[in-house]
N, C-alpha and C. Protein backbone atom coordinates (compact mmCIF):
# COMPACT_ATOMS: atom_id res chain seq x y z
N UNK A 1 0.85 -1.17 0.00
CA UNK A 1 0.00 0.00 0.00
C UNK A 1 0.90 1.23 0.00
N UNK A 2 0.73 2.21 -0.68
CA UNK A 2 1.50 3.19 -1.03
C UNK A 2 1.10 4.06 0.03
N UNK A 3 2.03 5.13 0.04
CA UNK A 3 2.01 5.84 1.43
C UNK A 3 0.32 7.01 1.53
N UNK A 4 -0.15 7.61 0.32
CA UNK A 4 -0.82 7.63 -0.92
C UNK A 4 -2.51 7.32 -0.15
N UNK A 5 -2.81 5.69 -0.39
CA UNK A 5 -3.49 5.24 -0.07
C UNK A 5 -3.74 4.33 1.26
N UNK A 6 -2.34 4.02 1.99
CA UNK A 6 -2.68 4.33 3.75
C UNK A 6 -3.28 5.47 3.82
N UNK A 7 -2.60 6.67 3.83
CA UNK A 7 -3.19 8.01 4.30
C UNK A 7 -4.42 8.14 4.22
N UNK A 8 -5.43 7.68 2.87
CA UNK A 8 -6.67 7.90 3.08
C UNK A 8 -7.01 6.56 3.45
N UNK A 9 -6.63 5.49 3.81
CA UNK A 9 -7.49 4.63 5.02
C UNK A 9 -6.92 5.06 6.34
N UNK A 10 -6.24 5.74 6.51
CA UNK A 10 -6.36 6.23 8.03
C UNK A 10 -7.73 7.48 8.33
N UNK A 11 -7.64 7.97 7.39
CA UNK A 11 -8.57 9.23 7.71
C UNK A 11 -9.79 8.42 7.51
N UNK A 12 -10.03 7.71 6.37
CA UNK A 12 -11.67 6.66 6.78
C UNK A 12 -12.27 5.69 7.91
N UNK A 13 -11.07 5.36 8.66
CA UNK A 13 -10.72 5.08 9.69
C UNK A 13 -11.27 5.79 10.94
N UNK A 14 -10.61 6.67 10.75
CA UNK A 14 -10.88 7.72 12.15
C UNK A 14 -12.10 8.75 11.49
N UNK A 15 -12.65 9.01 10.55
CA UNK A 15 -14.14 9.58 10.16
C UNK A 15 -15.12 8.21 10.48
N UNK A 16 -14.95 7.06 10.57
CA UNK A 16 -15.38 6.39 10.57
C UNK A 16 -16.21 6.23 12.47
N UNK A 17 -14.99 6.18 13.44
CA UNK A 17 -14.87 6.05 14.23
C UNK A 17 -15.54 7.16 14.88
N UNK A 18 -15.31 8.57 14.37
CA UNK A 18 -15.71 9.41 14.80
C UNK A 18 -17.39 9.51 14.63
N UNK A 19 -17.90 8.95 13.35
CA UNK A 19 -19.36 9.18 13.30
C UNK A 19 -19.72 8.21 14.23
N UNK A 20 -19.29 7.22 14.80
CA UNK A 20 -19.83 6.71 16.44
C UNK A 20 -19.66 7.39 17.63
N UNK A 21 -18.79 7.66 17.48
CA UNK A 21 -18.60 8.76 19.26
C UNK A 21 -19.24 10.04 18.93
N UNK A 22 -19.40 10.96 18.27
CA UNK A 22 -19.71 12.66 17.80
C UNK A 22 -20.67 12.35 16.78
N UNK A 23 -21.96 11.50 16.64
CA UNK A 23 -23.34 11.83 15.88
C UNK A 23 -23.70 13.03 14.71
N UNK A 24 -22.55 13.50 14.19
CA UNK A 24 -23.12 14.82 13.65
C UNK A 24 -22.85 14.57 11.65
N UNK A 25 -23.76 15.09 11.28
CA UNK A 25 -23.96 14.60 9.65
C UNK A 25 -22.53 14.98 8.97
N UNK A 26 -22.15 16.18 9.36
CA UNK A 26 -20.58 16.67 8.57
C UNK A 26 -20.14 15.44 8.59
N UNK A 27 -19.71 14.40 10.22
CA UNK A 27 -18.18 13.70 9.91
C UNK A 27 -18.82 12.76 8.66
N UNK A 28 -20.46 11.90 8.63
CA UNK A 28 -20.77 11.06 8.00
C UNK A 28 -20.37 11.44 6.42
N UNK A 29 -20.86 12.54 6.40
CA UNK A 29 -20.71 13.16 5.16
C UNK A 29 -19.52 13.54 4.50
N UNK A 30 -18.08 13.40 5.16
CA UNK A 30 -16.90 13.53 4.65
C UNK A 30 -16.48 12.25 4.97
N UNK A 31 -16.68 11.27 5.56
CA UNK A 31 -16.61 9.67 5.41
C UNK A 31 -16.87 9.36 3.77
N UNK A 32 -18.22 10.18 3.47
CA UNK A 32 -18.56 8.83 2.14
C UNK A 32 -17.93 10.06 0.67
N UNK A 33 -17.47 11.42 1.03
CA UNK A 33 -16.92 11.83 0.39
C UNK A 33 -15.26 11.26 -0.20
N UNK A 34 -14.67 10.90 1.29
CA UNK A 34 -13.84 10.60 0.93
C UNK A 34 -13.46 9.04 0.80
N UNK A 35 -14.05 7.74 1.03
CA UNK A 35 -14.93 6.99 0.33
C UNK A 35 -14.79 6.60 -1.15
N UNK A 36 -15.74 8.10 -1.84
CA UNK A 36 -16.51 8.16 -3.23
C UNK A 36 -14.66 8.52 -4.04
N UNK A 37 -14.05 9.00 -3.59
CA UNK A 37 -12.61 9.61 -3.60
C UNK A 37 -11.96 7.94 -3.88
N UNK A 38 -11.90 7.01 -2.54
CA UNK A 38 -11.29 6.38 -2.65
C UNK A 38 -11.43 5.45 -3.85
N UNK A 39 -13.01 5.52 -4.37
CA UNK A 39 -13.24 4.94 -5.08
C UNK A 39 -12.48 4.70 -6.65
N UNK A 40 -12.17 5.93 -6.56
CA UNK A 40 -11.20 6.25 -7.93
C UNK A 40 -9.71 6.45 -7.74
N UNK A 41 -9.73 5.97 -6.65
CA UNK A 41 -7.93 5.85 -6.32
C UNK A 41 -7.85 4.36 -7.19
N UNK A 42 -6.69 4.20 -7.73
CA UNK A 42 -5.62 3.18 -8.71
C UNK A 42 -5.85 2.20 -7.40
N UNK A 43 -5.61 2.47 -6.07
CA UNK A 43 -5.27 1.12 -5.49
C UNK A 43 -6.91 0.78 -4.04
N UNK A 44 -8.10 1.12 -5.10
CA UNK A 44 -8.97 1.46 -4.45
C UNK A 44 -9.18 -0.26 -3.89
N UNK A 45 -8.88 -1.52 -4.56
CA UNK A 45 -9.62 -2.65 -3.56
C UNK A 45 -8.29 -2.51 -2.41
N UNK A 46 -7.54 -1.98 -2.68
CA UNK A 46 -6.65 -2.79 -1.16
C UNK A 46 -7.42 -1.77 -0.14
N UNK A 47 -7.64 -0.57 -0.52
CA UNK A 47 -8.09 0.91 0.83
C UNK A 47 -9.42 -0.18 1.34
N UNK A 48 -10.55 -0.73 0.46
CA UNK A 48 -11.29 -1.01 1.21
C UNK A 48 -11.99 -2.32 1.18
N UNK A 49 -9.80 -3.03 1.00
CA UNK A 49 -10.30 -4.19 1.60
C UNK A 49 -9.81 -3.95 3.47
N UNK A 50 -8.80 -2.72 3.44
CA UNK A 50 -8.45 -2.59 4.48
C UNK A 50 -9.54 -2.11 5.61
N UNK A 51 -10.48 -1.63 5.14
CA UNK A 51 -11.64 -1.02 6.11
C UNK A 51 -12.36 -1.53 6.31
N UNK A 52 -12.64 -2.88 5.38
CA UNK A 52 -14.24 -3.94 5.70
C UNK A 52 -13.79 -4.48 7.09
């Protein structure tokens, strides 16, 4: 995993985490933004095989 696409499974990670502890639509909503992002990353099955 390139340094690249860790970086955005850490941040889906912790947006992730955060829409359980702090309830509020922003974090959900920059979860599936960045997500919809990962989606078109080159090394998009490893990001979310890393998050299932």
């Amino acid at each position: 995993m390139s340094a690249d696409a860790a970086g955005i499974t850490a941040c889906l990670f912790a947006l992730s985490h955060l829409s359980f502890q702090i309830q509020h639509e922003s974090i959900a909503s920059h979860f599936h933004q960045l997500r919809d992002y990962a989606l078109e990353h080159a090394e998009a099955s490893v990001i979310l095989a890393a998050i299932d």
